[in-house]
Every structure is written in C-alpha cells, then in structure tokens.
N, C-alpha and C. Protein backbone atom coordinates (compact mmCIF):
# COMPACT_ATOMS: atom_id res chain seq x y z
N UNK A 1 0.83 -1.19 0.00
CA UNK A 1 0.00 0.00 0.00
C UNK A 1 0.88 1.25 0.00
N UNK A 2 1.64 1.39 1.17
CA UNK A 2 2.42 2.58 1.20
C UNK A 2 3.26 2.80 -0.32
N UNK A 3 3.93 1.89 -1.15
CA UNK A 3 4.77 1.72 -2.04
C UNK A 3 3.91 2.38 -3.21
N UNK A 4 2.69 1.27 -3.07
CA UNK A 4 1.53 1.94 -4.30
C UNK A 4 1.50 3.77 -4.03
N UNK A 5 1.07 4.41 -2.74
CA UNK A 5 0.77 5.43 -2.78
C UNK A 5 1.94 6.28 -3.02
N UNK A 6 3.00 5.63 -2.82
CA UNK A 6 4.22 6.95 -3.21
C UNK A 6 4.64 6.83 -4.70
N UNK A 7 3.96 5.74 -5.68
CA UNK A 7 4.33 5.95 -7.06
C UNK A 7 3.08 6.81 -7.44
N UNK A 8 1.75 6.67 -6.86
CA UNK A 8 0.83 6.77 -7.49
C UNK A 8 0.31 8.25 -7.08
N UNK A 9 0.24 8.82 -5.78
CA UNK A 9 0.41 10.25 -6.04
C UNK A 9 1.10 11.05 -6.52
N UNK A 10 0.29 12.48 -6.76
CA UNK A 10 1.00 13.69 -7.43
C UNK A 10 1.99 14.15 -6.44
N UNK A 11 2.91 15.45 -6.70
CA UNK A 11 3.98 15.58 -5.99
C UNK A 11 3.26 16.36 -4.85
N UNK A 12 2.37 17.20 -4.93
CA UNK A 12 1.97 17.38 -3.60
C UNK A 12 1.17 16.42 -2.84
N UNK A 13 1.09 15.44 -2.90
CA UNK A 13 0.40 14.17 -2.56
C UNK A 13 1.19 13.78 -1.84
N UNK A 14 2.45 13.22 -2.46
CA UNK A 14 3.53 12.13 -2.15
C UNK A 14 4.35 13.27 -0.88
N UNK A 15 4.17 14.58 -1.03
CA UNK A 15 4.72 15.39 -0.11
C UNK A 15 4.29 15.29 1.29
N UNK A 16 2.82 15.21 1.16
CA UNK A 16 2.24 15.17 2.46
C UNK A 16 2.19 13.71 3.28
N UNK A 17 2.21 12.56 1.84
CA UNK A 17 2.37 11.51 2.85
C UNK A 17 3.51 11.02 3.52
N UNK A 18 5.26 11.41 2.64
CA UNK A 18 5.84 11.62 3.09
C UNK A 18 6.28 12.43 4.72
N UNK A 19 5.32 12.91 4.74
CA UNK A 19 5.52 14.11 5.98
C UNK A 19 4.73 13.37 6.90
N UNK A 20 3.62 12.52 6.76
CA UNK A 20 2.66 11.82 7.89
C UNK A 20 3.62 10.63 8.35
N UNK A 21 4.28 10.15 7.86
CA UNK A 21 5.24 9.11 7.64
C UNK A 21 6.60 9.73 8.48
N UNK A 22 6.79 10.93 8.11
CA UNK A 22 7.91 11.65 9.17
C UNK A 22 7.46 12.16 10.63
N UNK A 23 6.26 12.04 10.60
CA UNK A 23 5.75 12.19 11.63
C UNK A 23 5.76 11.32 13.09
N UNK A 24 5.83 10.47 12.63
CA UNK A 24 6.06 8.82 13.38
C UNK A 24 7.13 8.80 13.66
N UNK A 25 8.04 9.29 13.06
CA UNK A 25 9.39 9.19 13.48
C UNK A 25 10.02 9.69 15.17
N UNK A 26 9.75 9.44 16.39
CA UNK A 26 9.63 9.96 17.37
C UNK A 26 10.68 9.39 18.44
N UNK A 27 10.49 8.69 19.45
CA UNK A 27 11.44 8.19 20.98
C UNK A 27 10.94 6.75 20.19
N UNK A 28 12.82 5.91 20.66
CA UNK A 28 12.46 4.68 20.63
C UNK A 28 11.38 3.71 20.75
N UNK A 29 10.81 2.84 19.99
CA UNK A 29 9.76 2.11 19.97
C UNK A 29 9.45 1.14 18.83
N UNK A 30 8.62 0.57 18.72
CA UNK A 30 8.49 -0.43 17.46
C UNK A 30 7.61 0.34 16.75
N UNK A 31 6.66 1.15 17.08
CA UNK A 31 6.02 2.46 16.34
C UNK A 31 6.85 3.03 15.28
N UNK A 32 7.89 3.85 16.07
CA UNK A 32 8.89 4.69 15.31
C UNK A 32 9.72 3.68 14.48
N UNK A 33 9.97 2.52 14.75
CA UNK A 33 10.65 1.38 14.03
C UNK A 33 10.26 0.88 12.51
N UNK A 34 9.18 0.94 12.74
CA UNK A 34 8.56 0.36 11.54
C UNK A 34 8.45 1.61 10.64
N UNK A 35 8.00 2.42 11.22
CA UNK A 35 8.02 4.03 10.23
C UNK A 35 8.96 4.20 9.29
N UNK A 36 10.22 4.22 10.05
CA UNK A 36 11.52 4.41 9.98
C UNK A 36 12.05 3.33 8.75
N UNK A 37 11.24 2.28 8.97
CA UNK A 37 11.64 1.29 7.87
C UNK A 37 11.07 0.84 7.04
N UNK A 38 9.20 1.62 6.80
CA UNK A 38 9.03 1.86 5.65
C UNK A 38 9.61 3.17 4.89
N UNK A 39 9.94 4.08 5.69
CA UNK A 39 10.42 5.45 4.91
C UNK A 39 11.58 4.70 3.68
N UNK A 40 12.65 3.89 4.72
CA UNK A 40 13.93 3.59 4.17
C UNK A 40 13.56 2.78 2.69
N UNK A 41 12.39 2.05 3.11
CA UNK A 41 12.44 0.73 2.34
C UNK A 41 11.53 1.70 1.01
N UNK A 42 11.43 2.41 1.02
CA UNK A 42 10.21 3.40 0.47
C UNK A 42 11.18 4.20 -0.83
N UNK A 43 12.53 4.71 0.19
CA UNK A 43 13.36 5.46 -0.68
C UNK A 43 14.67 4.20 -1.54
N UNK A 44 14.66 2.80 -1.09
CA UNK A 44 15.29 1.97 -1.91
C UNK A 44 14.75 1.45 -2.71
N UNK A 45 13.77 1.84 -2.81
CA UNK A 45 12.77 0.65 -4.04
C UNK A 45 11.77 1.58 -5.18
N UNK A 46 12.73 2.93 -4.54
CA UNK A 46 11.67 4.01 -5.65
C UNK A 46 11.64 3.88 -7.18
N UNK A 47 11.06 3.76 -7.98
CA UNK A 47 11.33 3.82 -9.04
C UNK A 47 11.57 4.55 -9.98
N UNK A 48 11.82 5.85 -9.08
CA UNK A 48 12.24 7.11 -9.61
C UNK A 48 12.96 8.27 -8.98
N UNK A 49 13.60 8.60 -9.36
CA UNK A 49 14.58 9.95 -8.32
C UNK A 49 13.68 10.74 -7.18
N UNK A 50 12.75 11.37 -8.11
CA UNK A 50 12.03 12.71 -7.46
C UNK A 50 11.50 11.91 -6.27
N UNK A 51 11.33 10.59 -6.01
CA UNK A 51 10.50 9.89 -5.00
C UNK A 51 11.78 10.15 -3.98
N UNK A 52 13.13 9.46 -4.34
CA UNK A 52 14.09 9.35 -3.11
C UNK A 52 14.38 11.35 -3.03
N UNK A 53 14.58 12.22 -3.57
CA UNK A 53 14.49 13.38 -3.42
C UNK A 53 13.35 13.98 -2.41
N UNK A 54 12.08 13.50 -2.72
CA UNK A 54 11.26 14.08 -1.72
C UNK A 54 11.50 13.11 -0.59
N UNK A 55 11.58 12.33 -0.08
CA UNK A 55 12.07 11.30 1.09
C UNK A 55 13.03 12.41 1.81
N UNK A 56 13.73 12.44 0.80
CA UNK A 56 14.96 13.54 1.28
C UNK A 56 14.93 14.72 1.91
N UNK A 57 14.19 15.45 0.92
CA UNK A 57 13.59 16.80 1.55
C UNK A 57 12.74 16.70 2.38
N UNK A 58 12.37 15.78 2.85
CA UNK A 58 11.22 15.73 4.26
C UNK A 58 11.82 15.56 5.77
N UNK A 59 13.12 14.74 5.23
CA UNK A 59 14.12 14.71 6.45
C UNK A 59 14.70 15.85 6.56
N UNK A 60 15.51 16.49 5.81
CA UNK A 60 16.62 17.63 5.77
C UNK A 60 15.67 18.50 6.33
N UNK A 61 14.42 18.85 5.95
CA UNK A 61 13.38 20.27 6.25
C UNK A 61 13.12 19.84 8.04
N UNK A 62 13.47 18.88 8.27
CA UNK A 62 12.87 18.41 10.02
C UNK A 62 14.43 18.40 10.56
N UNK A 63 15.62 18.56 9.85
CA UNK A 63 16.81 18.35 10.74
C UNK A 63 17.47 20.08 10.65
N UNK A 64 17.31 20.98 9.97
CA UNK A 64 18.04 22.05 9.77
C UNK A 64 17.01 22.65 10.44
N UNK A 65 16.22 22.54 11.29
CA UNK A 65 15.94 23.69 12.25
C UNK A 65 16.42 23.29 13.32
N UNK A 66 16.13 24.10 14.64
CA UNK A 66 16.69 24.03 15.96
C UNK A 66 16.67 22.50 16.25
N UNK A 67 17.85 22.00 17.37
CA UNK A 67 17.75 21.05 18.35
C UNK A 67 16.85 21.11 19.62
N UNK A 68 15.91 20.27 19.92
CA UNK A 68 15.89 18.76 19.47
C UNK A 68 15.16 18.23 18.61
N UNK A 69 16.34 17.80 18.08
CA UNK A 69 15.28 16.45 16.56
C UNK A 69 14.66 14.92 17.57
N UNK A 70 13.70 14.52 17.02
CA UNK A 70 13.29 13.86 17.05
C UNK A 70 14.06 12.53 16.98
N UNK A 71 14.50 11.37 18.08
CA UNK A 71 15.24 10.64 17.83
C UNK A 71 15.08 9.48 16.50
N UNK A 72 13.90 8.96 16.48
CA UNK A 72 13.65 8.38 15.30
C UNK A 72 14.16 8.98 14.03
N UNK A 73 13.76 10.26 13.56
CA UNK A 73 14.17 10.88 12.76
C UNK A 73 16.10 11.20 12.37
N UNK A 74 16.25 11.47 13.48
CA UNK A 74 17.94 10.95 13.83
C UNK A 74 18.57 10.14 13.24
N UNK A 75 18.15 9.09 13.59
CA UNK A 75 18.39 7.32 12.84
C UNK A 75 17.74 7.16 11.77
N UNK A 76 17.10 7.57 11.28
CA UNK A 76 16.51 7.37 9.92
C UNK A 76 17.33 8.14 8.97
N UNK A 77 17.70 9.23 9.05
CA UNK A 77 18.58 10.12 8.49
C UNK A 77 20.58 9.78 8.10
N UNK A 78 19.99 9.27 9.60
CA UNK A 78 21.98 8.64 10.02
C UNK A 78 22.33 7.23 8.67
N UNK A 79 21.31 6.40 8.62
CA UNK A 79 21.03 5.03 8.11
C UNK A 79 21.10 5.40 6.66
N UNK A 80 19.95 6.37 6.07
CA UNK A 80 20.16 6.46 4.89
C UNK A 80 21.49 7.16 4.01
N UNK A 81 22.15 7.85 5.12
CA UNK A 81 23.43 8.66 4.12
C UNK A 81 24.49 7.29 4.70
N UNK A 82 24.62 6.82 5.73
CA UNK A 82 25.91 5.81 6.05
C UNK A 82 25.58 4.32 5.42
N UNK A 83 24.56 3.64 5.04
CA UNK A 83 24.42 2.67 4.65
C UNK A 83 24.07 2.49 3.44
N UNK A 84 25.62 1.77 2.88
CA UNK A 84 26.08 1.62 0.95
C UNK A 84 24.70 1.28 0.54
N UNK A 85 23.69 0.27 0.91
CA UNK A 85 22.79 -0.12 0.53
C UNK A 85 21.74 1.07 -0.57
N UNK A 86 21.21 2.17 0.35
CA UNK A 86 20.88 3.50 -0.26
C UNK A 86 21.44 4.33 -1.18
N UNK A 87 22.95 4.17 -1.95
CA UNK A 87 23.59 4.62 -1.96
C UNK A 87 23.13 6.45 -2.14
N UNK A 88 23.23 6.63 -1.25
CA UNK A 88 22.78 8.15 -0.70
C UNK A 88 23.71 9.71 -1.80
N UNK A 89 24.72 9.27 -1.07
CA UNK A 89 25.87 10.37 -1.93
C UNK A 89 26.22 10.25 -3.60
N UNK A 90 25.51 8.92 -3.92
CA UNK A 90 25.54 8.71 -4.99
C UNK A 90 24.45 9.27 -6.41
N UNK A 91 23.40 9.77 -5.50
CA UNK A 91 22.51 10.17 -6.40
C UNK A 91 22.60 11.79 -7.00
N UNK A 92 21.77 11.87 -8.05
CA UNK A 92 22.02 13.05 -8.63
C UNK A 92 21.36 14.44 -8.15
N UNK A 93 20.53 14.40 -6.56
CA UNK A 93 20.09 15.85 -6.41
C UNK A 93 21.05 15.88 -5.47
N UNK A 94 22.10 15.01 -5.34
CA UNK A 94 22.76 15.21 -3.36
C UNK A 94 23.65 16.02 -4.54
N UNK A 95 24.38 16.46 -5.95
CA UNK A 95 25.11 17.23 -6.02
C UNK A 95 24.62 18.39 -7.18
N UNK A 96 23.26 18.74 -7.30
CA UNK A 96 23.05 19.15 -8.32
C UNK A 96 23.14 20.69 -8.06
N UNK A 97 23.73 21.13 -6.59
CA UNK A 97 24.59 22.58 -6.29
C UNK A 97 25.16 22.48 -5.62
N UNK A 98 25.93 23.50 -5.72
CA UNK A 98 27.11 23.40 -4.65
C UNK A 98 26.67 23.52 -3.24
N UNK A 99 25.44 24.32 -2.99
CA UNK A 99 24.93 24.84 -2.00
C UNK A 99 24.18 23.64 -1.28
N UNK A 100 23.28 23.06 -1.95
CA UNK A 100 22.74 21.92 -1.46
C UNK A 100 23.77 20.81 -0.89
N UNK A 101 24.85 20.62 -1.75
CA UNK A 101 25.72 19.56 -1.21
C UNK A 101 26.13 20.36 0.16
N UNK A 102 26.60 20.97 0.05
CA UNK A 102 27.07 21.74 1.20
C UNK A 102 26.31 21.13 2.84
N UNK A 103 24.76 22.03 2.20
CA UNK A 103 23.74 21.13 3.35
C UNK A 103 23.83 20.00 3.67
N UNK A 104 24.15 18.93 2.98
CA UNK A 104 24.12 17.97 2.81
C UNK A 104 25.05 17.32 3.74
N UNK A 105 26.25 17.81 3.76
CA UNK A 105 26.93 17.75 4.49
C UNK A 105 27.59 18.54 5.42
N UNK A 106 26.76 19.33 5.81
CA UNK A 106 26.56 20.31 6.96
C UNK A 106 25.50 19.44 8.06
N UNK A 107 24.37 19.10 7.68
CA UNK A 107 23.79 18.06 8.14
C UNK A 107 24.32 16.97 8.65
N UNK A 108 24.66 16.22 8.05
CA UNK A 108 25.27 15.07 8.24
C UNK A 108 26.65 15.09 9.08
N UNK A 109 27.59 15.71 9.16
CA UNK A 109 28.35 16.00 10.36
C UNK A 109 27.54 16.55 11.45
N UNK A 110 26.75 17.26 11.66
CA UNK A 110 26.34 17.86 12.70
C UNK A 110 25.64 17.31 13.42
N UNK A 111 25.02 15.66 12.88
CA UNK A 111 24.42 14.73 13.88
C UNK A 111 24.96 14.05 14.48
C-alpha cells in the first residue's frame, strides 16, 4: 500500500504523505521502528529519483531547524546517508549545487 501510494500520487500528494510518515518518526519504539523502515524501504525501491528526493527533503526540512530532533528521525537520516545499501551520496540531487551539497553535508556532520 504505502509503495503503491508513493508511485501513485501527485507531488503534492507524495509530499504530504511523506511528511505523515515523518511524523512517526519519534522516541524509541516499534512504532517509530517500523516508520523508519518503511520510509527507508520506500526510498530503496523508488522507481524514480524525485520519490528518493522528496524522502529527502522531508528529512533535511525536520533536521536544519533548531535542536531537538526527534530521535527516530535521527536514525533514519543517520542510516540512509551511512548505509552503501541507499547509496545516498551517490545520487544526482545530493550534487546538483554546490549549495545543497554543502547542506548535505553540513547536516550530516552535525548529527
């Protein structure tokens, strides 16, 4: 279901469910667990960029404001840039500016 709805909505669609889905992301639990691992499993099996891009931008928009993040969200974030599986740094919006990469890894050290 979840898989169907992130090919099959429009981009403001897939935005918001993305974001209900980041929502869950909270204090240790099997709640936040499973969230966390459809998000992941959501952004490895996309069948298209703009899908792992918005995945992306739903995390980055919840980690570049003030501390405290949300621990779920933490680990979900940590998992997808460190684990080859995603290959994260490999895709084409993590360098499509200088500025964004930057974030990118402004982020990602700072957790």
């Amino acid at each position: 279901i979840f898989r169907c709805l992130a090919n099959d909505l429009d981009t403001e669609g897939r935005y918001f469910f993305f974001n209900a889905i980041a929502n869950q992301l909270r204090y240790p639990n099997n709640h936040t667990h499973y969230f966390s691992c459809v998000l992941l499993y959501l952004f490895a099996e996309a069948n298209h960029e703009v899908i792992q891009e918005q995945v992306t931008r739903v995390l980055v928009e919840r980690l570049i404001v003030h501390r405290p993040h949300p621990w779920g969200l933490l680990i979900t974030f940590i998992e997808l840039i460190k684990n080859p599986r995603y290959n994260f740094w490999s895709r084409g919006f993590t360098h499509c500016a200088r500025e964004i990469e930057n974030l990118f890894l402004s982020v990602s050290t700072s957790i």
